[in-house]
ModelCIF file with pLDDT and N, C-alpha, C, O atoms, coordinates in Angstrom:
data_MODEL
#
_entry.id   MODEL 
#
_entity.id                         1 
_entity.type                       polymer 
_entity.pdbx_number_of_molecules   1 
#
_entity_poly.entity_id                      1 
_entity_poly.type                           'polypeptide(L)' 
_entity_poly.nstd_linkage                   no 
_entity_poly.nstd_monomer                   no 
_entity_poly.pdbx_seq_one_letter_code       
;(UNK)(UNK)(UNK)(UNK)(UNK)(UNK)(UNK)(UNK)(UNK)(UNK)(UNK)(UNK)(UNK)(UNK)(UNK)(UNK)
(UNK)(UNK)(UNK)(UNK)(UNK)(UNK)(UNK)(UNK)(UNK)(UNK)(UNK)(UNK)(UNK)(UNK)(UNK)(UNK)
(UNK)(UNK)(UNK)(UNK)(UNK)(UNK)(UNK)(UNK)(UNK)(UNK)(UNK)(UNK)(UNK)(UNK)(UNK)(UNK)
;
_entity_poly.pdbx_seq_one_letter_code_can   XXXXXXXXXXXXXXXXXXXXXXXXXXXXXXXXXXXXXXXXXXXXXXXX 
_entity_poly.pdbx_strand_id                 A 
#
loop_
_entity_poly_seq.entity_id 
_entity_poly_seq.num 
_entity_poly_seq.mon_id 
_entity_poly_seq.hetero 
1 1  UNK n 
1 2  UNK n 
1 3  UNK n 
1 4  UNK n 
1 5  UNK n 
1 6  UNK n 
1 7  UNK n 
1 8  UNK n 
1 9  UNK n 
1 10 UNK n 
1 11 UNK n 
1 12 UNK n 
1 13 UNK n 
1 14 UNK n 
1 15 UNK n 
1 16 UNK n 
1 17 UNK n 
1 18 UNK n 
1 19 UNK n 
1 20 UNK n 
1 21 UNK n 
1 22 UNK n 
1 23 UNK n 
1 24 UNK n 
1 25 UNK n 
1 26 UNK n 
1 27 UNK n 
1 28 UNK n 
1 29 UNK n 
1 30 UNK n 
1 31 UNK n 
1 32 UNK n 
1 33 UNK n 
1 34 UNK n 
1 35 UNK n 
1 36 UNK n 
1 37 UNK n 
1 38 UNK n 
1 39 UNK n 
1 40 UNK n 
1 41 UNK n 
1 42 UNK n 
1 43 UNK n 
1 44 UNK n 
1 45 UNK n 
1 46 UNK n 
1 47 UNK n 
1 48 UNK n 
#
_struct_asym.id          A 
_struct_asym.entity_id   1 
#
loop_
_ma_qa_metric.id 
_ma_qa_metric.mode 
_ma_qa_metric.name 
_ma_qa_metric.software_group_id 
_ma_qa_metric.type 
1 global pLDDT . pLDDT 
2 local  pLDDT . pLDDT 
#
_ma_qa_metric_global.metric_id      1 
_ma_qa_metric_global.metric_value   97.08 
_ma_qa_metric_global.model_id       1 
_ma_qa_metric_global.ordinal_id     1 
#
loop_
_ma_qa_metric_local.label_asym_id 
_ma_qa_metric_local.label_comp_id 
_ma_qa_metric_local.label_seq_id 
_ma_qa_metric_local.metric_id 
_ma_qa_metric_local.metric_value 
_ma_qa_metric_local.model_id 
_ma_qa_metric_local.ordinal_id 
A UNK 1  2 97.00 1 1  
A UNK 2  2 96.00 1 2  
A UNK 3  2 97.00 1 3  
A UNK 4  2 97.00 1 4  
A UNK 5  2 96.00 1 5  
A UNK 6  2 98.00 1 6  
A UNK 7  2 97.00 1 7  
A UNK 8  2 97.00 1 8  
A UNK 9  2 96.00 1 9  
A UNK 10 2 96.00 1 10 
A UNK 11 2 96.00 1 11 
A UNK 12 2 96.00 1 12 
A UNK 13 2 95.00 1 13 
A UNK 14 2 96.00 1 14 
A UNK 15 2 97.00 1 15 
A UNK 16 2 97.00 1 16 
A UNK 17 2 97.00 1 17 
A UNK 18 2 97.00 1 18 
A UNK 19 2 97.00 1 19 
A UNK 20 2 98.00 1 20 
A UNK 21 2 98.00 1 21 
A UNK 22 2 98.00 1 22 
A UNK 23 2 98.00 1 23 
A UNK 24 2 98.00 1 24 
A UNK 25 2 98.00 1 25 
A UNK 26 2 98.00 1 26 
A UNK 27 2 98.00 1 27 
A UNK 28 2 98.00 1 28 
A UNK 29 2 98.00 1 29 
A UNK 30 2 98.00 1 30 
A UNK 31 2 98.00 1 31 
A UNK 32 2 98.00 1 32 
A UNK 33 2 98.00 1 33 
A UNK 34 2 98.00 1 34 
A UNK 35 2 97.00 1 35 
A UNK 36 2 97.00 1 36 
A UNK 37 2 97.00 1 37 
A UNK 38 2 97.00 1 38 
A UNK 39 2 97.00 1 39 
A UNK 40 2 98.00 1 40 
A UNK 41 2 97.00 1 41 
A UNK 42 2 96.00 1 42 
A UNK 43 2 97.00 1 43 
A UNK 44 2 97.00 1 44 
A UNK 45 2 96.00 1 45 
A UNK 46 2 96.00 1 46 
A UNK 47 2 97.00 1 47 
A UNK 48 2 96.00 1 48 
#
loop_
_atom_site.group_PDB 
_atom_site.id 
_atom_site.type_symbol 
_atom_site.label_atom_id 
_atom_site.label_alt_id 
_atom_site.label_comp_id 
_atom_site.label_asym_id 
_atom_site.label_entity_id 
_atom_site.label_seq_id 
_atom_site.pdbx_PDB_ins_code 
_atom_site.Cartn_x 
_atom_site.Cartn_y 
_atom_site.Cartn_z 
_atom_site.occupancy 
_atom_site.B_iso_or_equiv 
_atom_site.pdbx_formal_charge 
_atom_site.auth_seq_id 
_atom_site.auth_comp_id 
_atom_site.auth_asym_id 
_atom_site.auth_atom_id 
_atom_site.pdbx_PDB_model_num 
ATOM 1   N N  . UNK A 1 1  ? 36.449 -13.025 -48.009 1.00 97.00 ? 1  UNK A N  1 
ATOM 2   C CA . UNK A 1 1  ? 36.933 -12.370 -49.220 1.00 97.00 ? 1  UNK A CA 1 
ATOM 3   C C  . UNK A 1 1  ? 38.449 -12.566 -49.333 1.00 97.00 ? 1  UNK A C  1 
ATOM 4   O O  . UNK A 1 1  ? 38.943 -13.128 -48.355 1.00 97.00 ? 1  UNK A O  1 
ATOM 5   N N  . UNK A 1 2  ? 39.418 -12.174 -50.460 1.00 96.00 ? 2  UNK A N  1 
ATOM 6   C CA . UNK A 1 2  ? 40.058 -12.406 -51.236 1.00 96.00 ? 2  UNK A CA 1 
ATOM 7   C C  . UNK A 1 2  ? 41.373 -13.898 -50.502 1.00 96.00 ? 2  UNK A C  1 
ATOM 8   O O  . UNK A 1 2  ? 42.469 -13.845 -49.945 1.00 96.00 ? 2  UNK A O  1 
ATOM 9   N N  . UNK A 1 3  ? 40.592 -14.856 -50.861 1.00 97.00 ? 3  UNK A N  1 
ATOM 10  C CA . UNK A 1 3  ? 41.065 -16.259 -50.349 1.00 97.00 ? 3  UNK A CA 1 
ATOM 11  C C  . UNK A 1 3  ? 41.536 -16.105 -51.790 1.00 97.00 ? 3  UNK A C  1 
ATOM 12  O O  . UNK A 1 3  ? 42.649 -16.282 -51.295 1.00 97.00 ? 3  UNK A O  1 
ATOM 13  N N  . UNK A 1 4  ? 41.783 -15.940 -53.148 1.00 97.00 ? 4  UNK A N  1 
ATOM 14  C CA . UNK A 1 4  ? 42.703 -15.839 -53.913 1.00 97.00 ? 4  UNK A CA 1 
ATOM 15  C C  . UNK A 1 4  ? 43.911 -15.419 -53.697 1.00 97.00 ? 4  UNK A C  1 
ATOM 16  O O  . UNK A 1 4  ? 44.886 -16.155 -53.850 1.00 97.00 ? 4  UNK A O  1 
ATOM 17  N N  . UNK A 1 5  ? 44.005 -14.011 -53.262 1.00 96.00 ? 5  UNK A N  1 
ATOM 18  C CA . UNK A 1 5  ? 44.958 -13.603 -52.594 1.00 96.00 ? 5  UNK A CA 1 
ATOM 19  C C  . UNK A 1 5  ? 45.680 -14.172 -51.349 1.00 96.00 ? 5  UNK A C  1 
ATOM 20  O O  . UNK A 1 5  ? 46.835 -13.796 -51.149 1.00 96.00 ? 5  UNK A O  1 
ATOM 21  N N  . UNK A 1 6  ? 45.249 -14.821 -50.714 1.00 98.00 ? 6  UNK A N  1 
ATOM 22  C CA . UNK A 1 6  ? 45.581 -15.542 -49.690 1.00 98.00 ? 6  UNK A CA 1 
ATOM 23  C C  . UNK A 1 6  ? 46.830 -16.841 -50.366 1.00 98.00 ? 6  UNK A C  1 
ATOM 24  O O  . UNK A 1 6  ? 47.897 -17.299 -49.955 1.00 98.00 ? 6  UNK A O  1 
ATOM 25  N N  . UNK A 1 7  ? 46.067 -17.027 -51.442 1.00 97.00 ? 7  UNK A N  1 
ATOM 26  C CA . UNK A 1 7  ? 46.838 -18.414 -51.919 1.00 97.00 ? 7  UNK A CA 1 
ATOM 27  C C  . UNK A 1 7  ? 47.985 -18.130 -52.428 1.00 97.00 ? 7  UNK A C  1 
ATOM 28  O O  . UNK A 1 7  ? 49.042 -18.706 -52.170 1.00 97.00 ? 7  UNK A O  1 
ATOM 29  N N  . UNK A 1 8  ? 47.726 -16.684 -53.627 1.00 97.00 ? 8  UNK A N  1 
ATOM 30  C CA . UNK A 1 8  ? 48.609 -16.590 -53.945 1.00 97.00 ? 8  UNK A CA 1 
ATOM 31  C C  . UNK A 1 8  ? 50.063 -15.803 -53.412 1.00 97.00 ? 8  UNK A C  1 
ATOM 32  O O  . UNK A 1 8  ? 51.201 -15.813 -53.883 1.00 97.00 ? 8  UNK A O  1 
ATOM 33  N N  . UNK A 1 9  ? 49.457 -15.107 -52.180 1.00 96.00 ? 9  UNK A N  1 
ATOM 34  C CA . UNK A 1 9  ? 50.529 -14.734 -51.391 1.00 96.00 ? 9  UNK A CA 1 
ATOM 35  C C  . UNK A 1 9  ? 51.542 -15.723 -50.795 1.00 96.00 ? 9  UNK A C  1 
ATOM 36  O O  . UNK A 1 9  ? 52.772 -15.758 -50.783 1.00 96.00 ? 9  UNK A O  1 
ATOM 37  N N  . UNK A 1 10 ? 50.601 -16.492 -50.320 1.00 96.00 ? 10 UNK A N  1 
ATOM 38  C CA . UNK A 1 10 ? 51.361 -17.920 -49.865 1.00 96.00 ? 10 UNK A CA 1 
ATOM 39  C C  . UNK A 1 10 ? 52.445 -18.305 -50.599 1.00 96.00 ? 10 UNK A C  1 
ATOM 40  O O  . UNK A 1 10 ? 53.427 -18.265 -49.858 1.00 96.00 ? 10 UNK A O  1 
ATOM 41  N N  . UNK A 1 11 ? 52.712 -18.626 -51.594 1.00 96.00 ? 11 UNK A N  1 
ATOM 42  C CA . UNK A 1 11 ? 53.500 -18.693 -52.485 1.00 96.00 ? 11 UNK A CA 1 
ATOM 43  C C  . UNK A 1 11 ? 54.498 -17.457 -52.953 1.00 96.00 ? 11 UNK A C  1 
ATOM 44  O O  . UNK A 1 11 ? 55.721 -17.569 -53.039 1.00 96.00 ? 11 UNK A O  1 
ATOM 45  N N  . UNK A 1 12 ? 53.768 -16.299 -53.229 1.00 96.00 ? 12 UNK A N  1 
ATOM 46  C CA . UNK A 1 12 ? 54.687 -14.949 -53.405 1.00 96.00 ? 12 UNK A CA 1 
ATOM 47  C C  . UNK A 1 12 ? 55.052 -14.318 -52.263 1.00 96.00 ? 12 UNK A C  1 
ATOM 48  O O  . UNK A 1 12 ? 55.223 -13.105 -52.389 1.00 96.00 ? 12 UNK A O  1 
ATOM 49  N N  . UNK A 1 13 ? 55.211 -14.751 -51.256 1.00 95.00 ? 13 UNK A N  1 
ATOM 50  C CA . UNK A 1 13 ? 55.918 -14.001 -49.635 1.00 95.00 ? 13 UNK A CA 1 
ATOM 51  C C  . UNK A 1 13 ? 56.040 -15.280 -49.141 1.00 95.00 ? 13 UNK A C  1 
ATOM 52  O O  . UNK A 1 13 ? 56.517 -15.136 -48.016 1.00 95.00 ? 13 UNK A O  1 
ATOM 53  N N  . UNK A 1 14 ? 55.883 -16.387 -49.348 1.00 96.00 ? 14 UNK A N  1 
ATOM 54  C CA . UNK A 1 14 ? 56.635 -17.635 -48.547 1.00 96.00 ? 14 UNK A CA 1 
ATOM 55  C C  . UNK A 1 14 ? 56.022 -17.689 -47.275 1.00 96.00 ? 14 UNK A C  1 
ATOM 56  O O  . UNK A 1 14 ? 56.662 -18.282 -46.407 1.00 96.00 ? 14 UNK A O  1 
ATOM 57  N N  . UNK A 1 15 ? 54.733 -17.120 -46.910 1.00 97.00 ? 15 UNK A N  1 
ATOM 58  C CA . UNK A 1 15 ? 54.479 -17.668 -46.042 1.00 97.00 ? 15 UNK A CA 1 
ATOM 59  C C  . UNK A 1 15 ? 54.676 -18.699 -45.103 1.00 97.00 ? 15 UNK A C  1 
ATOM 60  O O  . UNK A 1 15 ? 54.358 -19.855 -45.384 1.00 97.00 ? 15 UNK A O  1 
ATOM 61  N N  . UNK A 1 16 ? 55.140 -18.416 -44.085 1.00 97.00 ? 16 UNK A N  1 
ATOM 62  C CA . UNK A 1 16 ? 55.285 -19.938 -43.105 1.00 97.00 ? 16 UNK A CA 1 
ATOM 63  C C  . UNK A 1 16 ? 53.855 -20.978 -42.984 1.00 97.00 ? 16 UNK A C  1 
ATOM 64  O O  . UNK A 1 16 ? 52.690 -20.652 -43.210 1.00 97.00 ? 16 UNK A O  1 
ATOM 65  N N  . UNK A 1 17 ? 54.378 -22.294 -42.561 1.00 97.00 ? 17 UNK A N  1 
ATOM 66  C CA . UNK A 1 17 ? 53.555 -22.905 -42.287 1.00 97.00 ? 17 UNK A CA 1 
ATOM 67  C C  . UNK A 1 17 ? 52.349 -22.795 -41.133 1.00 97.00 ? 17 UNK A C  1 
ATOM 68  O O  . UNK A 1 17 ? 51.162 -23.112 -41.199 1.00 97.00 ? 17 UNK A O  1 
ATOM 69  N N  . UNK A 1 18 ? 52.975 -22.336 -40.273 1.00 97.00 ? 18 UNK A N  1 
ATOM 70  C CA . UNK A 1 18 ? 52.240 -21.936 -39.476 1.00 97.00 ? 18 UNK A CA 1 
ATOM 71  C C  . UNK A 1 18 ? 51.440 -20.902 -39.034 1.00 97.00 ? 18 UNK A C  1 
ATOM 72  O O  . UNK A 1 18 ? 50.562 -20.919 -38.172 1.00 97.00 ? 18 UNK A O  1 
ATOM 73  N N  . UNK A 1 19 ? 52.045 -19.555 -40.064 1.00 97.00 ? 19 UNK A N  1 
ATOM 74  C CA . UNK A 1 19 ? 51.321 -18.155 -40.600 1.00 97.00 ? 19 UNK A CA 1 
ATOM 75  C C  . UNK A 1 19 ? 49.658 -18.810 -40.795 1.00 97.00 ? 19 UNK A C  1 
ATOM 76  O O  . UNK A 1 19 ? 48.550 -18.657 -40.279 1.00 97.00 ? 19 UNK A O  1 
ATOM 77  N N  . UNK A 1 20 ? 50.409 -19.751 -42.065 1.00 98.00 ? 20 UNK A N  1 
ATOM 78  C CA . UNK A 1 20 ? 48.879 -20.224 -43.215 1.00 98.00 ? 20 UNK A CA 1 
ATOM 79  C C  . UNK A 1 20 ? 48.220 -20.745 -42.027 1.00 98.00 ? 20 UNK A C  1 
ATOM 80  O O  . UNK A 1 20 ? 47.385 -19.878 -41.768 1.00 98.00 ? 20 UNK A O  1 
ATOM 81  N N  . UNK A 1 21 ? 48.108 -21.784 -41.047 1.00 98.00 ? 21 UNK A N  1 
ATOM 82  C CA . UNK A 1 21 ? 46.994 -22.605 -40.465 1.00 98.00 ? 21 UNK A CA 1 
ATOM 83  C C  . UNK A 1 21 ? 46.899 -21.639 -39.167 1.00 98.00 ? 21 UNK A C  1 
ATOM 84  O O  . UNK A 1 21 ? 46.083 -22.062 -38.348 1.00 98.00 ? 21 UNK A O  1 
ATOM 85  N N  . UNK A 1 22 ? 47.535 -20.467 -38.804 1.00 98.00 ? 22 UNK A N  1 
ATOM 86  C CA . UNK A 1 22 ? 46.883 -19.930 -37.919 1.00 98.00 ? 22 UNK A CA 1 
ATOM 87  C C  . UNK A 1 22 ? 45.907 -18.911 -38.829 1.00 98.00 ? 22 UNK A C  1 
ATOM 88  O O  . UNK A 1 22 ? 44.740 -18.930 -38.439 1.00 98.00 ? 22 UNK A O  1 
ATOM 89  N N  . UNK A 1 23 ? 46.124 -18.174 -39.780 1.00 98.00 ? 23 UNK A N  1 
ATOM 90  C CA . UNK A 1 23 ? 45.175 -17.267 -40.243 1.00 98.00 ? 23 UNK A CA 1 
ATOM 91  C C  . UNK A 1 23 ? 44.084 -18.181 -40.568 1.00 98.00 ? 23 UNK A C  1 
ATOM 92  O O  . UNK A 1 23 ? 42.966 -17.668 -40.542 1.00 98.00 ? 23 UNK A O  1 
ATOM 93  N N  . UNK A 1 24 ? 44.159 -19.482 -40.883 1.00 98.00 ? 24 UNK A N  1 
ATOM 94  C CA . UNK A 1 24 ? 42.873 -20.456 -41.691 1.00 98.00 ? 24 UNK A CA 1 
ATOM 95  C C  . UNK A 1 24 ? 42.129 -20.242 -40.410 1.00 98.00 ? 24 UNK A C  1 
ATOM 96  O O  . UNK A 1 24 ? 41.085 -19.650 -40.683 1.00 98.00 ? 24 UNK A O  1 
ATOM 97  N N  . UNK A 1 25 ? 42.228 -20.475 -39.123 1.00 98.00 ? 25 UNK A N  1 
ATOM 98  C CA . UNK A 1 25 ? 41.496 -20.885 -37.984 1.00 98.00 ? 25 UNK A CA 1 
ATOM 99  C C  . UNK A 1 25 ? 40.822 -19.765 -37.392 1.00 98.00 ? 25 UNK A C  1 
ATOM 100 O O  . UNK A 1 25 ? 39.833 -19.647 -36.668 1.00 98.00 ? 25 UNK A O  1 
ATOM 101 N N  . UNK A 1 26 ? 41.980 -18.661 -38.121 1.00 98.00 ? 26 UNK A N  1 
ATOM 102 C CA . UNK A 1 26 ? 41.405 -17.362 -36.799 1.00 98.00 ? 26 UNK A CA 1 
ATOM 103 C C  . UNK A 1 26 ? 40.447 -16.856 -37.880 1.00 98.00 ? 26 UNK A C  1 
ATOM 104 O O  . UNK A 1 26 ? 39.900 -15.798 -37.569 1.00 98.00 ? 26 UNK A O  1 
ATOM 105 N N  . UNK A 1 27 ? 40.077 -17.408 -39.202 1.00 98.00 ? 27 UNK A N  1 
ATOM 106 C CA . UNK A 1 27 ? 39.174 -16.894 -40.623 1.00 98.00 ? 27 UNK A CA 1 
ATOM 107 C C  . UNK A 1 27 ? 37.978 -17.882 -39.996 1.00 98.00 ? 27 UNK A C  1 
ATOM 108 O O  . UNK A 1 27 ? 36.930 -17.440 -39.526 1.00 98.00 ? 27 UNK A O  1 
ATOM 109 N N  . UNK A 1 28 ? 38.287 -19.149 -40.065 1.00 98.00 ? 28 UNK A N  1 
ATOM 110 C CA . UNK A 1 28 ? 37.082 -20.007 -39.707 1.00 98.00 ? 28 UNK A CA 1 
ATOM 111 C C  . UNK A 1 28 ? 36.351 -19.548 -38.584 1.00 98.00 ? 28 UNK A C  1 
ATOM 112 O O  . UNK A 1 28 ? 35.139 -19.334 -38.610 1.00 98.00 ? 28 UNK A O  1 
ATOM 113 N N  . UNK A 1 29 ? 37.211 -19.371 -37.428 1.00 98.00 ? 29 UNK A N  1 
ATOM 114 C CA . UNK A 1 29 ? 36.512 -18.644 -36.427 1.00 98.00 ? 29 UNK A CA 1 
ATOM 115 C C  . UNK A 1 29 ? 35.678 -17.433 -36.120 1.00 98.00 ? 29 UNK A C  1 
ATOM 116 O O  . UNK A 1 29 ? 34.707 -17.464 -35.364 1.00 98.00 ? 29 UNK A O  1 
ATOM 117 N N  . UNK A 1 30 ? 36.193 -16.163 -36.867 1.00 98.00 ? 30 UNK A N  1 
ATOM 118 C CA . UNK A 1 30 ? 35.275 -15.148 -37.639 1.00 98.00 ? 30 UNK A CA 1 
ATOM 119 C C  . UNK A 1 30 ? 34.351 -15.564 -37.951 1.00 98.00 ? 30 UNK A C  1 
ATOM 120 O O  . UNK A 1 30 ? 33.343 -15.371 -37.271 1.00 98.00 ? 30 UNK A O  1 
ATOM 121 N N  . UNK A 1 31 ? 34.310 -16.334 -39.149 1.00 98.00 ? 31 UNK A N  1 
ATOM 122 C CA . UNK A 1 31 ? 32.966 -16.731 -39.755 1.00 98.00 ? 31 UNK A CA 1 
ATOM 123 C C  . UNK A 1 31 ? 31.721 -17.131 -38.757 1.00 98.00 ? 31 UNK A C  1 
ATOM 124 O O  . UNK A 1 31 ? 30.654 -16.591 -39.050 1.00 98.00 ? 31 UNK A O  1 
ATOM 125 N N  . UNK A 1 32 ? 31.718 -17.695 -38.022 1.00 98.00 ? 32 UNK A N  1 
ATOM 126 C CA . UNK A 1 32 ? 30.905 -18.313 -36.914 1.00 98.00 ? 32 UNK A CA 1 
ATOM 127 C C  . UNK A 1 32 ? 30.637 -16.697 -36.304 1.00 98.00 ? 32 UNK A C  1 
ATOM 128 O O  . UNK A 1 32 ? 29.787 -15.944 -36.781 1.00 98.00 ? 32 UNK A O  1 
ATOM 129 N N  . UNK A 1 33 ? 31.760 -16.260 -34.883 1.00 98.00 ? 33 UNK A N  1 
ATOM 130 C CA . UNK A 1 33 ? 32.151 -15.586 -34.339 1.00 98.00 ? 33 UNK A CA 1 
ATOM 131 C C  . UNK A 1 33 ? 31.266 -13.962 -34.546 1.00 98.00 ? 33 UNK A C  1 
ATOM 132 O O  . UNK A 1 33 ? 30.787 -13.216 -33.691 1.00 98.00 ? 33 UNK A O  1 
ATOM 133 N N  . UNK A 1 34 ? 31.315 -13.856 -35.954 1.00 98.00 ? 34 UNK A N  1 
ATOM 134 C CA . UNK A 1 34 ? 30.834 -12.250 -36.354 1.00 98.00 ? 34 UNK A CA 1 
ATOM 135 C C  . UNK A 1 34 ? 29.138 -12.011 -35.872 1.00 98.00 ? 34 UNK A C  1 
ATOM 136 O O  . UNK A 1 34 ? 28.540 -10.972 -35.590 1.00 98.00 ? 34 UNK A O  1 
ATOM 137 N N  . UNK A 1 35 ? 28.657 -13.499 -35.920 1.00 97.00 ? 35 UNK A N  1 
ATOM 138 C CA . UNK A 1 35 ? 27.281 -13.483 -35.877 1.00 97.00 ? 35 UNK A CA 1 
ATOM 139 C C  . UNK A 1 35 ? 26.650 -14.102 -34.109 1.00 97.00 ? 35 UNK A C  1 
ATOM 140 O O  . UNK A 1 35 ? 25.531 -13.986 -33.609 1.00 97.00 ? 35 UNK A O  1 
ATOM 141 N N  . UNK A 1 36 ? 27.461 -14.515 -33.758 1.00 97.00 ? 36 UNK A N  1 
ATOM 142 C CA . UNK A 1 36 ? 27.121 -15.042 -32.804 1.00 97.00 ? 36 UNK A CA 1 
ATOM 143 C C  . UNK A 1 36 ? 28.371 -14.492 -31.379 1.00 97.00 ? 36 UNK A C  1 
ATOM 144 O O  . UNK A 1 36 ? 28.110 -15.096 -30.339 1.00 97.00 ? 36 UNK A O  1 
ATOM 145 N N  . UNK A 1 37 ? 29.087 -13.907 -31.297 1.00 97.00 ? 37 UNK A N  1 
ATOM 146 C CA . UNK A 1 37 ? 29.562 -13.435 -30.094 1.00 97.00 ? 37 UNK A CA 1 
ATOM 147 C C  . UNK A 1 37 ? 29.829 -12.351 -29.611 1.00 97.00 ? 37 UNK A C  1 
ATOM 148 O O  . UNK A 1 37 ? 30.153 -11.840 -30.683 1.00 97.00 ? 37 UNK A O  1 
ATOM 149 N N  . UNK A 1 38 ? 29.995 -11.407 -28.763 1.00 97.00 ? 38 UNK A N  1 
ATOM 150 C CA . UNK A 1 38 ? 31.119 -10.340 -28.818 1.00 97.00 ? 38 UNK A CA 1 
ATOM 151 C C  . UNK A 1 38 ? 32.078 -10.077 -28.545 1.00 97.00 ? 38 UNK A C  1 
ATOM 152 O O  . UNK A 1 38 ? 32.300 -10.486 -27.406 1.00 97.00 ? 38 UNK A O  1 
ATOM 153 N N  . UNK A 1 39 ? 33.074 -9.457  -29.055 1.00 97.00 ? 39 UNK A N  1 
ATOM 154 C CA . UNK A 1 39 ? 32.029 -7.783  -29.024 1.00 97.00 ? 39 UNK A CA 1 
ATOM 155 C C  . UNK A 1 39 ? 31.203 -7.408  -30.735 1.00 97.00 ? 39 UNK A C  1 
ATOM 156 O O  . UNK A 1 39 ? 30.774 -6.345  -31.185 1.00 97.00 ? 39 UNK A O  1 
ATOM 157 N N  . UNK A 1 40 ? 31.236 -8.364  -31.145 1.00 98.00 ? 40 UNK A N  1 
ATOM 158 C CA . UNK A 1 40 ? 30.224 -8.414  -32.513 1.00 98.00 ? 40 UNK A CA 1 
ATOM 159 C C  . UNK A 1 40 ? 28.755 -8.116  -32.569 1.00 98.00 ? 40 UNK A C  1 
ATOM 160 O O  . UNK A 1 40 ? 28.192 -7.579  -33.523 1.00 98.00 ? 40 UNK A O  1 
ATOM 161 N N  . UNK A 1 41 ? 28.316 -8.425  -31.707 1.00 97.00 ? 41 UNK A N  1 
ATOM 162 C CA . UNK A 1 41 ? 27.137 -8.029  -31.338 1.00 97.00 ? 41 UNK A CA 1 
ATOM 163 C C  . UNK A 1 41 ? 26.393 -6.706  -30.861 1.00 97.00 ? 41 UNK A C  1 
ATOM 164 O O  . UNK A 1 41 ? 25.471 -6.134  -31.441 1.00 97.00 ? 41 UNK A O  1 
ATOM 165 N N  . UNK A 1 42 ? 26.815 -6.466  -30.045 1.00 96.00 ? 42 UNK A N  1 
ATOM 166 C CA . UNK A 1 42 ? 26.178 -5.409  -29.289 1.00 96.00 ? 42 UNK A CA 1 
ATOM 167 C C  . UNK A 1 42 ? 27.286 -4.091  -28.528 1.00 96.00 ? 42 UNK A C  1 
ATOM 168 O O  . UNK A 1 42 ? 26.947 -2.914  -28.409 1.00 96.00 ? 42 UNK A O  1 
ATOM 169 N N  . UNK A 1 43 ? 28.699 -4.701  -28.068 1.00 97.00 ? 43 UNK A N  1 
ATOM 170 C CA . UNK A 1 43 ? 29.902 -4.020  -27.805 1.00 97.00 ? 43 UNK A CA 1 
ATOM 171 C C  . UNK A 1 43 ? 30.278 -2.859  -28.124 1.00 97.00 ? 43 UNK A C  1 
ATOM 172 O O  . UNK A 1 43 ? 30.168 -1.843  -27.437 1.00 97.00 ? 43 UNK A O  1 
ATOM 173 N N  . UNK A 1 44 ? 30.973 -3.017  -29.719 1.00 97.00 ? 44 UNK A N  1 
ATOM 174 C CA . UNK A 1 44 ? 30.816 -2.489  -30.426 1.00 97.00 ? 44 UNK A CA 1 
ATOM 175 C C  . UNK A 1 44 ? 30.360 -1.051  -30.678 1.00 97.00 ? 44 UNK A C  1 
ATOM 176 O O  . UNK A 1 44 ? 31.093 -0.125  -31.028 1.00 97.00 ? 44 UNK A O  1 
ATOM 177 N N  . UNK A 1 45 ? 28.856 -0.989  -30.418 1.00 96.00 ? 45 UNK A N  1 
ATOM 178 C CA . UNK A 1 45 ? 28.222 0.289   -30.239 1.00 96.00 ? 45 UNK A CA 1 
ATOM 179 C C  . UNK A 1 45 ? 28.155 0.855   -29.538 1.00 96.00 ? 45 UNK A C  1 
ATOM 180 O O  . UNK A 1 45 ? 27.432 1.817   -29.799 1.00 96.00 ? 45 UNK A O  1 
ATOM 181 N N  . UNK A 1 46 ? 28.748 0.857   -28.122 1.00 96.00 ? 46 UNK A N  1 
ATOM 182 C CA . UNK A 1 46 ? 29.152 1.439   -27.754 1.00 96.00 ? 46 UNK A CA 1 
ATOM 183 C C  . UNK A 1 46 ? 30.030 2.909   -28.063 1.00 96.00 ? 46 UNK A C  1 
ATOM 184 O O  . UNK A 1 46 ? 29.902 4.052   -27.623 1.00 96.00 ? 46 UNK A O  1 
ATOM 185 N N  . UNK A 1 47 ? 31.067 2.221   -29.134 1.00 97.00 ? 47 UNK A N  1 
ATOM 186 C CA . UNK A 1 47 ? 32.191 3.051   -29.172 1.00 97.00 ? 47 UNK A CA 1 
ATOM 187 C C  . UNK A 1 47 ? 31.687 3.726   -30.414 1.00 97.00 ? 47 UNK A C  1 
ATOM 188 O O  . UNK A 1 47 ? 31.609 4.952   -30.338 1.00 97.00 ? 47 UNK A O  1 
ATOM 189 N N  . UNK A 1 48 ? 31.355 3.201   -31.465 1.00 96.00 ? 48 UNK A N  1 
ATOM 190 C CA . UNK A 1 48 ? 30.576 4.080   -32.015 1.00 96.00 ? 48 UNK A CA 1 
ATOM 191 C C  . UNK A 1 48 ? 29.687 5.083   -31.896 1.00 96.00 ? 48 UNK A C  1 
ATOM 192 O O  . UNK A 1 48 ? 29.218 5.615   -32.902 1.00 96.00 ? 48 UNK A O  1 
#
């Protein structure tokens, strides 16, 4: 969610270069990550 905002922040706070391609990786990685590792899985409930 809001990868609009993402873009356009980039531009309206000047994001660094390296801000942008570390949040891209640590987003790509989530994506995978939420479903398949933990503490996403099972951890988690614990603390809940």
């Amino acid at each position: 969610d809001d990868e609009d905002e993402f873009a356009e922040h980039q531009v309206q706070y000047g994001y660094p270069a390296d801000v942008i391609a570390t949040a891209q990786q640590t987003c790509d990685w989530l994506v995978r990550a939420v479903s398949t590792d933990e503490p996403f899985l099972t951890v988690y409930k614990t603390y809940l």
